[in-house]
C-alpha atoms as a PDB file:
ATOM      1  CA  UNK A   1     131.295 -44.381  21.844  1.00  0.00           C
ATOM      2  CA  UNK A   2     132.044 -40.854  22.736  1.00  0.00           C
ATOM      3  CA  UNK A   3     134.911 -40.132  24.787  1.00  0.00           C
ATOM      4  CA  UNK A   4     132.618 -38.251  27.677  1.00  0.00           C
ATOM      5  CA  UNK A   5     130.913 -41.325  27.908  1.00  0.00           C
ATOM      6  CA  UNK A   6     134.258 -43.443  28.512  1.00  0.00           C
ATOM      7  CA  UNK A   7     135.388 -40.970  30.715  1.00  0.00           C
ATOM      8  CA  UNK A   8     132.196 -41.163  32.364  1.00  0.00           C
ATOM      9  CA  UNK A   9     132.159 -45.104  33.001  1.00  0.00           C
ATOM     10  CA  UNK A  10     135.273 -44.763  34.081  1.00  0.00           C
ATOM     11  CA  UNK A  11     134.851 -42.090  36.671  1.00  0.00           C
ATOM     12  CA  UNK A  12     131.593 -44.702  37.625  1.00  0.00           C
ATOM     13  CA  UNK A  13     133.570 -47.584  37.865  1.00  0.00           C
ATOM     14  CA  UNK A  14     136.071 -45.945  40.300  1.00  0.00           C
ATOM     15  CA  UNK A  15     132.761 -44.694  42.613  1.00  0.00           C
ATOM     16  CA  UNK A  16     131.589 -47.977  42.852  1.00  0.00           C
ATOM     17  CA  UNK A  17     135.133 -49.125  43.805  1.00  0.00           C
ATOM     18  CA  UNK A  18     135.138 -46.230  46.700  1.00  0.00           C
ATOM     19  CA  UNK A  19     131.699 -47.800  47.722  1.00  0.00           C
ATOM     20  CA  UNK A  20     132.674 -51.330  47.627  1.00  0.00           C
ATOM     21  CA  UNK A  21     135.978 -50.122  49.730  1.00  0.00           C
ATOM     22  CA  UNK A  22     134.759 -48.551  52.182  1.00  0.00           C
ATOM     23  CA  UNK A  23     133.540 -51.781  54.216  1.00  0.00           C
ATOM     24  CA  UNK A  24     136.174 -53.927  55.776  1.00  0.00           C
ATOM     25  CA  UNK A  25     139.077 -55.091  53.439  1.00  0.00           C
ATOM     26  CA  UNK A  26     139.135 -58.888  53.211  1.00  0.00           C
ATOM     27  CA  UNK A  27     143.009 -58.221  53.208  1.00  0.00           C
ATOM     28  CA  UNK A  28     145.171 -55.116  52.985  1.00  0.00           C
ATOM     29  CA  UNK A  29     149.117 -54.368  52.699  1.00  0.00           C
ATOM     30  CA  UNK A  30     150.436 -50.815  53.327  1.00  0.00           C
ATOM     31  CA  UNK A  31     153.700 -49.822  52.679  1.00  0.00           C
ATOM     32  CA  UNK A  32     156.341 -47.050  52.618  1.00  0.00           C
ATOM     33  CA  UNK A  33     159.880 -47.459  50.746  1.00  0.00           C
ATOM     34  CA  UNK A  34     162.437 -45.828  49.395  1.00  0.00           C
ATOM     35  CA  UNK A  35     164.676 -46.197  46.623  1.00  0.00           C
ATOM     36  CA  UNK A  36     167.839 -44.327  44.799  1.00  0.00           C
ATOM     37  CA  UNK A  37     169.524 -44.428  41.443  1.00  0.00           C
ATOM     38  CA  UNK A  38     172.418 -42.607  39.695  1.00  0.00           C
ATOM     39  CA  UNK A  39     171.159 -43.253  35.942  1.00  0.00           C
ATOM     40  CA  UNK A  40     167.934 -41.726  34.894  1.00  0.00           C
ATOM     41  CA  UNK A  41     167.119 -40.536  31.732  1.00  0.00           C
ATOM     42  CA  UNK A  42     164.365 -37.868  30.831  1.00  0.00           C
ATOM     43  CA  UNK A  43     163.589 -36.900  27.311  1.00  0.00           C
ATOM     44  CA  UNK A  44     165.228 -33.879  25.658  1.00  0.00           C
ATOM     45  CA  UNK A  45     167.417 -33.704  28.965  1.00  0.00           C
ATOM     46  CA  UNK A  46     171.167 -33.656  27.282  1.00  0.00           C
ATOM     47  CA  UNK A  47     174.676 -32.983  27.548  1.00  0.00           C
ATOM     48  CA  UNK A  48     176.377 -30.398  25.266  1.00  0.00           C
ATOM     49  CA  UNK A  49     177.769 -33.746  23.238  1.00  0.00           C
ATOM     50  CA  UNK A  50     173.955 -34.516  22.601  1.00  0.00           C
ATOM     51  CA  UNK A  51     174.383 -37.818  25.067  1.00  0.00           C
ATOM     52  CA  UNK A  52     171.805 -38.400  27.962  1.00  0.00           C
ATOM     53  CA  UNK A  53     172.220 -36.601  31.000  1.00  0.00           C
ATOM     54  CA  UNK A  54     172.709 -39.272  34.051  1.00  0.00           C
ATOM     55  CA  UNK A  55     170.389 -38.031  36.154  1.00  0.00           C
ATOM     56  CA  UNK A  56     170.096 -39.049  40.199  1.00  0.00           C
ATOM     57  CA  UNK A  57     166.932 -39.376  42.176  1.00  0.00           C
ATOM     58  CA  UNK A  58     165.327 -40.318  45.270  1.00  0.00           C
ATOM     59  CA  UNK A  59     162.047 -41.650  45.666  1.00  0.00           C
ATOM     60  CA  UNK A  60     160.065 -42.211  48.173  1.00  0.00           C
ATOM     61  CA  UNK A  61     156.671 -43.968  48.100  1.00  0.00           C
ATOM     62  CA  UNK A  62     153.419 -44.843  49.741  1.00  0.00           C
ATOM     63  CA  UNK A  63     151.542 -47.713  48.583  1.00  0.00           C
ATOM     64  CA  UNK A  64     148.501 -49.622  49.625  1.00  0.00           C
ATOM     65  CA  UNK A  65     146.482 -52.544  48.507  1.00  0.00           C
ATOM     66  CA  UNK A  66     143.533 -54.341  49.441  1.00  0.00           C
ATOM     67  CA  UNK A  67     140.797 -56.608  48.942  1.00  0.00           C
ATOM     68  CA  UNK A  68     137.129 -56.328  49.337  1.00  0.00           C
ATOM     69  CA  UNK A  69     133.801 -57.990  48.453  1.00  0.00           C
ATOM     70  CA  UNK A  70     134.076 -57.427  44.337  1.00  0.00           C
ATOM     71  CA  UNK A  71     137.214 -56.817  43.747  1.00  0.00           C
ATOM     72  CA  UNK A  72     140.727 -55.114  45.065  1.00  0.00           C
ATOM     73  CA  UNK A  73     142.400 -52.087  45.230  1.00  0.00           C
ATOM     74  CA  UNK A  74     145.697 -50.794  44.391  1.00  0.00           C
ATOM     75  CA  UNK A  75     147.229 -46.904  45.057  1.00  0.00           C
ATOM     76  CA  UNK A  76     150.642 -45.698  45.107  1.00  0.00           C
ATOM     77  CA  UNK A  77     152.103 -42.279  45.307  1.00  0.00           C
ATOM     78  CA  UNK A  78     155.861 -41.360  43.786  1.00  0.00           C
ATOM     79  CA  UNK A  79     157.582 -38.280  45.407  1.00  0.00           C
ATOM     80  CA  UNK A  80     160.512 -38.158  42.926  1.00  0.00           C
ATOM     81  CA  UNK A  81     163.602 -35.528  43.850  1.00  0.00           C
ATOM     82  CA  UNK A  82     165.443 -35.510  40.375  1.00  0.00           C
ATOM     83  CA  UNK A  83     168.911 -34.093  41.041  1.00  0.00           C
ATOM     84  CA  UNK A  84     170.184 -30.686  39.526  1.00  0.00           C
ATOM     85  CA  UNK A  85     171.024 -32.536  36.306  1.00  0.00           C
ATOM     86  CA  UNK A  86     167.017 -32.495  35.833  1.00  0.00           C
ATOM     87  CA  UNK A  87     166.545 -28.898  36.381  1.00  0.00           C
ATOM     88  CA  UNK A  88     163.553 -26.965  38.613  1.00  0.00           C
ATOM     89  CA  UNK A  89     161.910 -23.892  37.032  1.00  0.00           C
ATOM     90  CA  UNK A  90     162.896 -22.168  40.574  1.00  0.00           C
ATOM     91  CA  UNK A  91     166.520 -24.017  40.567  1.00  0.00           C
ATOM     92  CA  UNK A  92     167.513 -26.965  41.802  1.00  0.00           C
ATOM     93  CA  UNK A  93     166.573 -30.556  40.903  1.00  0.00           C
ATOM     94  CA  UNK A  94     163.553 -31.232  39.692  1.00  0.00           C
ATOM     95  CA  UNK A  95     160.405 -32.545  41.872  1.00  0.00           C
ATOM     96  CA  UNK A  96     157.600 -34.606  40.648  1.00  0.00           C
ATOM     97  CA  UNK A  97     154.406 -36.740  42.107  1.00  0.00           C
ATOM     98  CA  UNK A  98     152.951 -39.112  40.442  1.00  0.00           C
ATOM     99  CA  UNK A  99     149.873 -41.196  41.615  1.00  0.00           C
ATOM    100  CA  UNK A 100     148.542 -44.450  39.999  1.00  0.00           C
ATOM    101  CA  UNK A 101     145.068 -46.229  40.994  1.00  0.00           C
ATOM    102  CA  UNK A 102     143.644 -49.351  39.912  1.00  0.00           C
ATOM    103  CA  UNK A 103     140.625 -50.951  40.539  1.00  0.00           C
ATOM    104  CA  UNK A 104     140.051 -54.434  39.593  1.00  0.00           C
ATOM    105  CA  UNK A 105     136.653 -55.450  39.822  1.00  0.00           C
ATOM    106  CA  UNK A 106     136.533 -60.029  40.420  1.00  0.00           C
ATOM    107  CA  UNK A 107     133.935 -61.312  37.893  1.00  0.00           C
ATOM    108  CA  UNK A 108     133.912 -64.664  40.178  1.00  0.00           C
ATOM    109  CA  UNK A 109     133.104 -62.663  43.519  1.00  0.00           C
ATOM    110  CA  UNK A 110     130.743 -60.483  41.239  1.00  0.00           C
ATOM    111  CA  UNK A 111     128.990 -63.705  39.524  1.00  0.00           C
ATOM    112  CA  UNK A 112     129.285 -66.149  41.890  1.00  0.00           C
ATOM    113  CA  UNK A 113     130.633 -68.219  38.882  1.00  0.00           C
ATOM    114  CA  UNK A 114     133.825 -70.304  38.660  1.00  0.00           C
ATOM    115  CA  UNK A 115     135.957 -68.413  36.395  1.00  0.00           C
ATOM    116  CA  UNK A 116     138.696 -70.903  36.105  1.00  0.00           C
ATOM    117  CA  UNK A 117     140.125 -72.248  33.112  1.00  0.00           C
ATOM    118  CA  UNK A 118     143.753 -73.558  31.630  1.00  0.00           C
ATOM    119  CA  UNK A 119     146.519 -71.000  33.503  1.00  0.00           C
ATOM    120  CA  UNK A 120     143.876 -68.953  34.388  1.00  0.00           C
ATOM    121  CA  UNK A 121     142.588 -68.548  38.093  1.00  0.00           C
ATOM    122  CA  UNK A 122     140.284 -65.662  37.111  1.00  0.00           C
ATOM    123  CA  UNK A 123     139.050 -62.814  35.157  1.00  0.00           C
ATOM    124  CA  UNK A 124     138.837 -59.060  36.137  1.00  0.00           C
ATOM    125  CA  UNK A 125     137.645 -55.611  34.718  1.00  0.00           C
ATOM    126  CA  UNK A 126     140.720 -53.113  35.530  1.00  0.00           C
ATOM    127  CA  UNK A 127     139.405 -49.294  35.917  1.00  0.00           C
ATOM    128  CA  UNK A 128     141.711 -46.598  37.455  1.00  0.00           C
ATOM    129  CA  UNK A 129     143.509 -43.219  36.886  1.00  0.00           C
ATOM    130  CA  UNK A 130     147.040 -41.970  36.379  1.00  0.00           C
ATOM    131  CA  UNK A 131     147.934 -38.326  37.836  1.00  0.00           C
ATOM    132  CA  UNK A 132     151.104 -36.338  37.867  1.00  0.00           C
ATOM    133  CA  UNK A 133     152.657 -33.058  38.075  1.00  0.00           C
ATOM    134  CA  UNK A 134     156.457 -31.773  37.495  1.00  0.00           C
ATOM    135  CA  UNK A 135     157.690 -28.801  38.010  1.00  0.00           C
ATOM    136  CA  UNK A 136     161.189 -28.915  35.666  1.00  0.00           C
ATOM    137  CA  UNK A 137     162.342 -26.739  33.255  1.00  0.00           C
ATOM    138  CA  UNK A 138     161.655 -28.030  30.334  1.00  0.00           C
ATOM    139  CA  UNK A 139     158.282 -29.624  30.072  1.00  0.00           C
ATOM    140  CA  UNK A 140     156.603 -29.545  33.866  1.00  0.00           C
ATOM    141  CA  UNK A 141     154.431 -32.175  33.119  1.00  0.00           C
ATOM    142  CA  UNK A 142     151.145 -32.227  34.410  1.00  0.00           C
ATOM    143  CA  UNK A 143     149.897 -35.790  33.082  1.00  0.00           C
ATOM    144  CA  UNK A 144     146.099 -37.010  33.482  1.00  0.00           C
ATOM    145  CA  UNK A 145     144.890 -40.326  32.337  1.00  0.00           C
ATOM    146  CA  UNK A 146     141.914 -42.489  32.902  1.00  0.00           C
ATOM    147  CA  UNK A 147     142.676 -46.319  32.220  1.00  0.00           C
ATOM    148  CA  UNK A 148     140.131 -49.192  31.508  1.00  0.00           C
ATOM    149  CA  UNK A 149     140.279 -52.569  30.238  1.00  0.00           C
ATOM    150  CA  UNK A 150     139.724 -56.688  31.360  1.00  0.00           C
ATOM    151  CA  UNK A 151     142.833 -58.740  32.297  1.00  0.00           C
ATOM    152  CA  UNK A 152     143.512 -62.496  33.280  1.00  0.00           C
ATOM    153  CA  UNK A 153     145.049 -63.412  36.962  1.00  0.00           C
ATOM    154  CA  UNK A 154     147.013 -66.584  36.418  1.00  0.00           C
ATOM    155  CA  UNK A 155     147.234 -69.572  38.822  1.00  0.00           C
ATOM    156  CA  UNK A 156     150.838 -69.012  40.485  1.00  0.00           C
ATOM    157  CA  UNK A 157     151.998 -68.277  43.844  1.00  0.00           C
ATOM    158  CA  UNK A 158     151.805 -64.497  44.863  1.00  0.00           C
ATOM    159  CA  UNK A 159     149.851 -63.117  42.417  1.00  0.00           C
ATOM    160  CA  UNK A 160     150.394 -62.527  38.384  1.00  0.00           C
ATOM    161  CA  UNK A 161     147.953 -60.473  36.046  1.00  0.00           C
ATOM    162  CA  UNK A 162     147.826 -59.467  32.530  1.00  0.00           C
ATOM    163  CA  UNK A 163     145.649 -56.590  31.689  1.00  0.00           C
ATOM    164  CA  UNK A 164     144.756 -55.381  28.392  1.00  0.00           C
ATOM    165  CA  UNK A 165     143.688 -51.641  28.611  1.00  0.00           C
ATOM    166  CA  UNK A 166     142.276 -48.498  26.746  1.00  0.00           C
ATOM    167  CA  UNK A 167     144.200 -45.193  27.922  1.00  0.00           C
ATOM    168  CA  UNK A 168     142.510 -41.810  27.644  1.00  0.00           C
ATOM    169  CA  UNK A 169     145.632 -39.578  28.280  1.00  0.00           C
ATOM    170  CA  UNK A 170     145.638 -35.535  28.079  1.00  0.00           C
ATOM    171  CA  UNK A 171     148.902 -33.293  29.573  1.00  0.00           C
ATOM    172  CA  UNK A 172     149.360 -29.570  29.854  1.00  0.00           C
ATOM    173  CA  UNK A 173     152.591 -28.662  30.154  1.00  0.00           C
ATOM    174  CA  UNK A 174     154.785 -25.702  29.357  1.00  0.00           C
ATOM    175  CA  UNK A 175     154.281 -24.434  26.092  1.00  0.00           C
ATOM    176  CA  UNK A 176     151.120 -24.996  25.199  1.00  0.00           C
ATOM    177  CA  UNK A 177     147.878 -22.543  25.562  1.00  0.00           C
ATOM    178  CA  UNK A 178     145.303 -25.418  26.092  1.00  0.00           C
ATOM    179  CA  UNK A 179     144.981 -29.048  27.771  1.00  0.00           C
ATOM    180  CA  UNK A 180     146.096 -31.585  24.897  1.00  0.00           C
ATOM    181  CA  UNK A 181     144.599 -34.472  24.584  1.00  0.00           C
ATOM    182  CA  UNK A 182     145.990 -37.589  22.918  1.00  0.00           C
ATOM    183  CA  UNK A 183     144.802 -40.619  20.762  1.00  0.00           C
ATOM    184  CA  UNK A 184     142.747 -43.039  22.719  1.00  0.00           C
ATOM    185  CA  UNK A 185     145.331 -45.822  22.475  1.00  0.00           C
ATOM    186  CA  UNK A 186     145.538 -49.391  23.530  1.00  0.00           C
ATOM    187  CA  UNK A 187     148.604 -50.301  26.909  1.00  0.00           C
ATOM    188  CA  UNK A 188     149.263 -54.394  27.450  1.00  0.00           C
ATOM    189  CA  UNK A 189     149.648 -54.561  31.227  1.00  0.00           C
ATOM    190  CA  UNK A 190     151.624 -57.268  33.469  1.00  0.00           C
ATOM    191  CA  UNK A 191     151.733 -57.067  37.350  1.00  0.00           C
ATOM    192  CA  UNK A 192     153.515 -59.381  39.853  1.00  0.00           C
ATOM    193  CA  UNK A 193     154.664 -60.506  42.708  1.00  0.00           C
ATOM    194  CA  UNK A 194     156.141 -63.801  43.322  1.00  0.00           C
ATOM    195  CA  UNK A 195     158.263 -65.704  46.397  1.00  0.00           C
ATOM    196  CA  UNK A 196     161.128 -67.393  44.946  1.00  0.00           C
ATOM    197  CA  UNK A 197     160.600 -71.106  46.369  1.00  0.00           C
ATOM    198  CA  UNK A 198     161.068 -71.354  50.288  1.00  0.00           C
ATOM    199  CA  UNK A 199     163.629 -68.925  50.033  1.00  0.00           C
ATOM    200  CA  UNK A 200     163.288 -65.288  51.727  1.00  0.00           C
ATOM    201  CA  UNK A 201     163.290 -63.721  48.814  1.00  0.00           C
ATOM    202  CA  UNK A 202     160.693 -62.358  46.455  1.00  0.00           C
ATOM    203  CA  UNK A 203     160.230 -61.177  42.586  1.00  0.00           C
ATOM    204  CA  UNK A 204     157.885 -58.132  41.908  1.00  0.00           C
ATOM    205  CA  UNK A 205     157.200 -55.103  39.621  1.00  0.00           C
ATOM    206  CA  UNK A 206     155.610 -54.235  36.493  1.00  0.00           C
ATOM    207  CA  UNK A 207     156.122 -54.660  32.613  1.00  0.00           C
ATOM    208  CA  UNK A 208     154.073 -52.043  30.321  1.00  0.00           C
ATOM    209  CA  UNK A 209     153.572 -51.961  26.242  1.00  0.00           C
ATOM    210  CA  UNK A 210     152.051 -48.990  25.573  1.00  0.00           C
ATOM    211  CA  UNK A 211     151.272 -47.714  21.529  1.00  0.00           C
ATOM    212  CA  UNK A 212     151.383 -44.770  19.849  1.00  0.00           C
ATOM    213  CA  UNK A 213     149.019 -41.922  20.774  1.00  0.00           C
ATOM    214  CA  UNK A 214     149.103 -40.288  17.671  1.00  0.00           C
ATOM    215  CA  UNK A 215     150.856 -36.794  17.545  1.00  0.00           C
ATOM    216  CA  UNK A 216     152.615 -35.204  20.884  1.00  0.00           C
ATOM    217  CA  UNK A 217     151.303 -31.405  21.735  1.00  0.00           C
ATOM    218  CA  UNK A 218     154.231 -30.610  19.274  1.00  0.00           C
ATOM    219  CA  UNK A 219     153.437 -32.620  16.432  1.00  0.00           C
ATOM    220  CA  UNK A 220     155.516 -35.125  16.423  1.00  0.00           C
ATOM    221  CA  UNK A 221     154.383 -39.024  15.747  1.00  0.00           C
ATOM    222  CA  UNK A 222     154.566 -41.098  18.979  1.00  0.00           C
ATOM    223  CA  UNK A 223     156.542 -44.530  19.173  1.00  0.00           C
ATOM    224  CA  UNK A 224     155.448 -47.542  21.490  1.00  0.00           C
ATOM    225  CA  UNK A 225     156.992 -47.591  24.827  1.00  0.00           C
ATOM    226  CA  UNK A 226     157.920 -50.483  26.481  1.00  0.00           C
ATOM    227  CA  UNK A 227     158.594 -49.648  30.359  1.00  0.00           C
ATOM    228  CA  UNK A 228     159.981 -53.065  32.367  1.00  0.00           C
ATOM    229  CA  UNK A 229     160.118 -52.609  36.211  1.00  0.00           C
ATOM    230  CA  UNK A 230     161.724 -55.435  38.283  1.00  0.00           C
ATOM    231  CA  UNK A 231     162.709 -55.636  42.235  1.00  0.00           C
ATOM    232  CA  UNK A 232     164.064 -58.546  43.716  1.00  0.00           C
ATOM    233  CA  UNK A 233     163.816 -58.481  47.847  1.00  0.00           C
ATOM    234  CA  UNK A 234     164.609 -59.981  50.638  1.00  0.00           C
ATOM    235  CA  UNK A 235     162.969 -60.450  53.762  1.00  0.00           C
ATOM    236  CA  UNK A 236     164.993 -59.082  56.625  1.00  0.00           C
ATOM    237  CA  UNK A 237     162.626 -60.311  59.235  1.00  0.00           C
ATOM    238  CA  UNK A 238     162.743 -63.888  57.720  1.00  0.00           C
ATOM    239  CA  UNK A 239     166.741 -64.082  57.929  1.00  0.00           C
ATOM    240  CA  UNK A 240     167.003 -62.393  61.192  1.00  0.00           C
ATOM    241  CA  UNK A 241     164.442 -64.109  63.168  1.00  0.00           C
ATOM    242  CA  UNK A 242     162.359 -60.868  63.273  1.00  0.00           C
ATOM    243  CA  UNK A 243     159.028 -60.195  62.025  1.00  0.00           C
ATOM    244  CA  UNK A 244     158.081 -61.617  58.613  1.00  0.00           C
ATOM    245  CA  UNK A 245     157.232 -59.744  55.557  1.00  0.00           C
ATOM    246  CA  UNK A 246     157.570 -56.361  57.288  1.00  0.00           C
ATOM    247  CA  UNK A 247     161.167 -54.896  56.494  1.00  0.00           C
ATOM    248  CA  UNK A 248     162.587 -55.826  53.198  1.00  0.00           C
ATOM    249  CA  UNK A 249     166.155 -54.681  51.465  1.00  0.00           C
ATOM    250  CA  UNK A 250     166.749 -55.330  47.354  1.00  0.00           C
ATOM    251  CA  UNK A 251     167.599 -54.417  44.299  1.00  0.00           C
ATOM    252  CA  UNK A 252     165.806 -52.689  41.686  1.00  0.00           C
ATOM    253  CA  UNK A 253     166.352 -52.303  37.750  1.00  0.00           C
ATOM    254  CA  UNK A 254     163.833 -50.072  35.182  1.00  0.00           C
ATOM    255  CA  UNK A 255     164.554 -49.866  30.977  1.00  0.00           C
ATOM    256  CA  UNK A 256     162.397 -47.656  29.313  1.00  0.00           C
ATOM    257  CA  UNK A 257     162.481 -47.473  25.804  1.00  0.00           C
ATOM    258  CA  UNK A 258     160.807 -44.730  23.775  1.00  0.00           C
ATOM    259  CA  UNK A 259     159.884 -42.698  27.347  1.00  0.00           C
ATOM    260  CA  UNK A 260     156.438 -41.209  27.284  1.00  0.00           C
ATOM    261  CA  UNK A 261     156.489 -42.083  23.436  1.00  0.00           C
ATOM    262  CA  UNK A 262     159.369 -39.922  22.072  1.00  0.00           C
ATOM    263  CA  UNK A 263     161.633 -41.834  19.779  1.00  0.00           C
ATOM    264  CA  UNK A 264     165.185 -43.179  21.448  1.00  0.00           C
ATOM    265  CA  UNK A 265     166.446 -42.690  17.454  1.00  0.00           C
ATOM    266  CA  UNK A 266     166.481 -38.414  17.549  1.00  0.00           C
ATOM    267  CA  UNK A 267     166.266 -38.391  21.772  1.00  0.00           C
ATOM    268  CA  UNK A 268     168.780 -40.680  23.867  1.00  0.00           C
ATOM    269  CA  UNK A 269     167.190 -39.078  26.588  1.00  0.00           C
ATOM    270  CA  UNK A 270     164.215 -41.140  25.838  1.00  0.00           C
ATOM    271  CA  UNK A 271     166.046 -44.483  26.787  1.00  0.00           C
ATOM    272  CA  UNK A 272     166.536 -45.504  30.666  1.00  0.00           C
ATOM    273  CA  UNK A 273     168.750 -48.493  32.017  1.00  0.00           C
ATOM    274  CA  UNK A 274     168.235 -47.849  35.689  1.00  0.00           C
ATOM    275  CA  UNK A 275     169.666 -49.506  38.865  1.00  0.00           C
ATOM    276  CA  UNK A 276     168.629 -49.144  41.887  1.00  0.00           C
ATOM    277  CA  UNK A 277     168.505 -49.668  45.700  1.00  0.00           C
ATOM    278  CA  UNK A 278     165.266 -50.164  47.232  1.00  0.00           C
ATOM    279  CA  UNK A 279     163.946 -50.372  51.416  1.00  0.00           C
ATOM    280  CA  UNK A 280     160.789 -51.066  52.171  1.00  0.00           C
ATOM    281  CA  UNK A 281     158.826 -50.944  55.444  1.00  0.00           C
ATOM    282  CA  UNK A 282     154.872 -52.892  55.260  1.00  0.00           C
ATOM    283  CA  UNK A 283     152.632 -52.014  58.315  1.00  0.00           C
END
């Protein structure tokens, strides 16, 4: 299949989605939160002794999810202030957004049908975009990327999904004359959130596998990436006698190995081990 056609049953799948959300949400969570580290990495970002750059940021985000007739919704913006260590083209640190959405369409509220089997509480059709833009010295990043694929939603508490999806990425960044577009490549996908017991306290975040995608705008050979992203939280409201599941406090920890497919063997840059704080407030 041509790529225009992908693109353009992606772009369909994500009307219908609009369509589908704009009735009344079955259920919806909206959050903002905010959350520092000391010990980011970028790629190609060094020190004069060829060692990774620490780099500080703070990051503050605006997330929603929902659930409708087919299906649910999931968007999220990143504002990311880098600190000076990740340069700006006009000085200062860097700045970057970054905006996921993901669309997963229910096969068993499409069908009708039972979907259940083994582990396996259901089966959904993912479709949904990644969008950035940077404005640092070195690359300024300005990432595009439409995503599509099925995935399983296991039988636990909270919620657990595996996703196996196609990624149609292209970036234009500094350096280049023309939008470059990269290998249609395959990502294995893991989402969760889970409450620890009857304890206040809760296990979320994210686990990607993404392969090569053939040459970079530069020529080099891609590697896979593997990007883990884990938070542990606790409930505030639950300890304190306040409100439940609307203030939370935790901990946060990201590795990223070959970042945005350069190789951690010629780039330490391209290696994270982050720690972090995290707030977040759900309305």
């Amino acid at each position: 299949m041509k790529k225009s056609r992908i693109h353009t049953a992606v772009l369909t799948a994500l009307l219908l989605a609009g369509s589908g959300a704009a009735s009344a949400a079955d259920w919806s969570d909206t959050s903002l939160s905010y959350r520092y580290g000391n010990d980011f990495h970028e790629p190609f970002v060094l020190n004069a002794d060829g060692s990774a750059k620490n780099i500080s940021k703070n990051i503050y985000t605006f997330q929603h999810a929902d659930g409708y007739k087919y299906g649910s919704n999931f968007f999220n913006i990143d504002l990311l202030q880098s600190s000076s260590a990740d340069p700006a083209v006009n000085g200062g640190g860097a700045q970057e957004a970054y905006v996921v959405y993901r669309n997963i369409f229910d096969l068993a509220k499409i069908t009708g049908k039972d979907m259940k089997f083994g582990a396996v509480r259901d089966i959904g059709i993912t479709a949904g975009f990644d969008w950035n833009t940077k404005n640092d010295v070195g690359y300024s990043s300005k990432k595009r990327m439409l995503v599509l694929g099925p995935g399983l939603m296991w039988d636990v508490p909270g919620f657990l999904e595996t996703r196996l999806l196609a990624l149609w990425e292209s970036n234009d960044p500094t350096g280049i004359a023309t939008r470059y577009e990269y290998k249609t490549h395959p990502a294995l996908e893991t989402v969760w959130g889970i409450p620890i017991g009857s304890l206040p306290l809760s296990f979320g975040g994210y686990m990607e596998i993404i392969a090569p995608k053939g040459h970079d705008e530069f020529g080099n050979q891609t590697k896979t990436e593997t990007n883990f992203d884990g938070k542990l939280m606790l409930d505030v409201g639950a300890v304190t006698g306040g409100v439940k599941d609307t203030f939370k406090v935790g901990f946060e920890y990201q590795y990223w190995k070959n970042k945005f497919g350069n190789t951690t063997s010629g780039d330490p840059g391209a290696l994270a081990k982050t720690p972090m704080i995290r707030a977040e407030y759900h309305f």
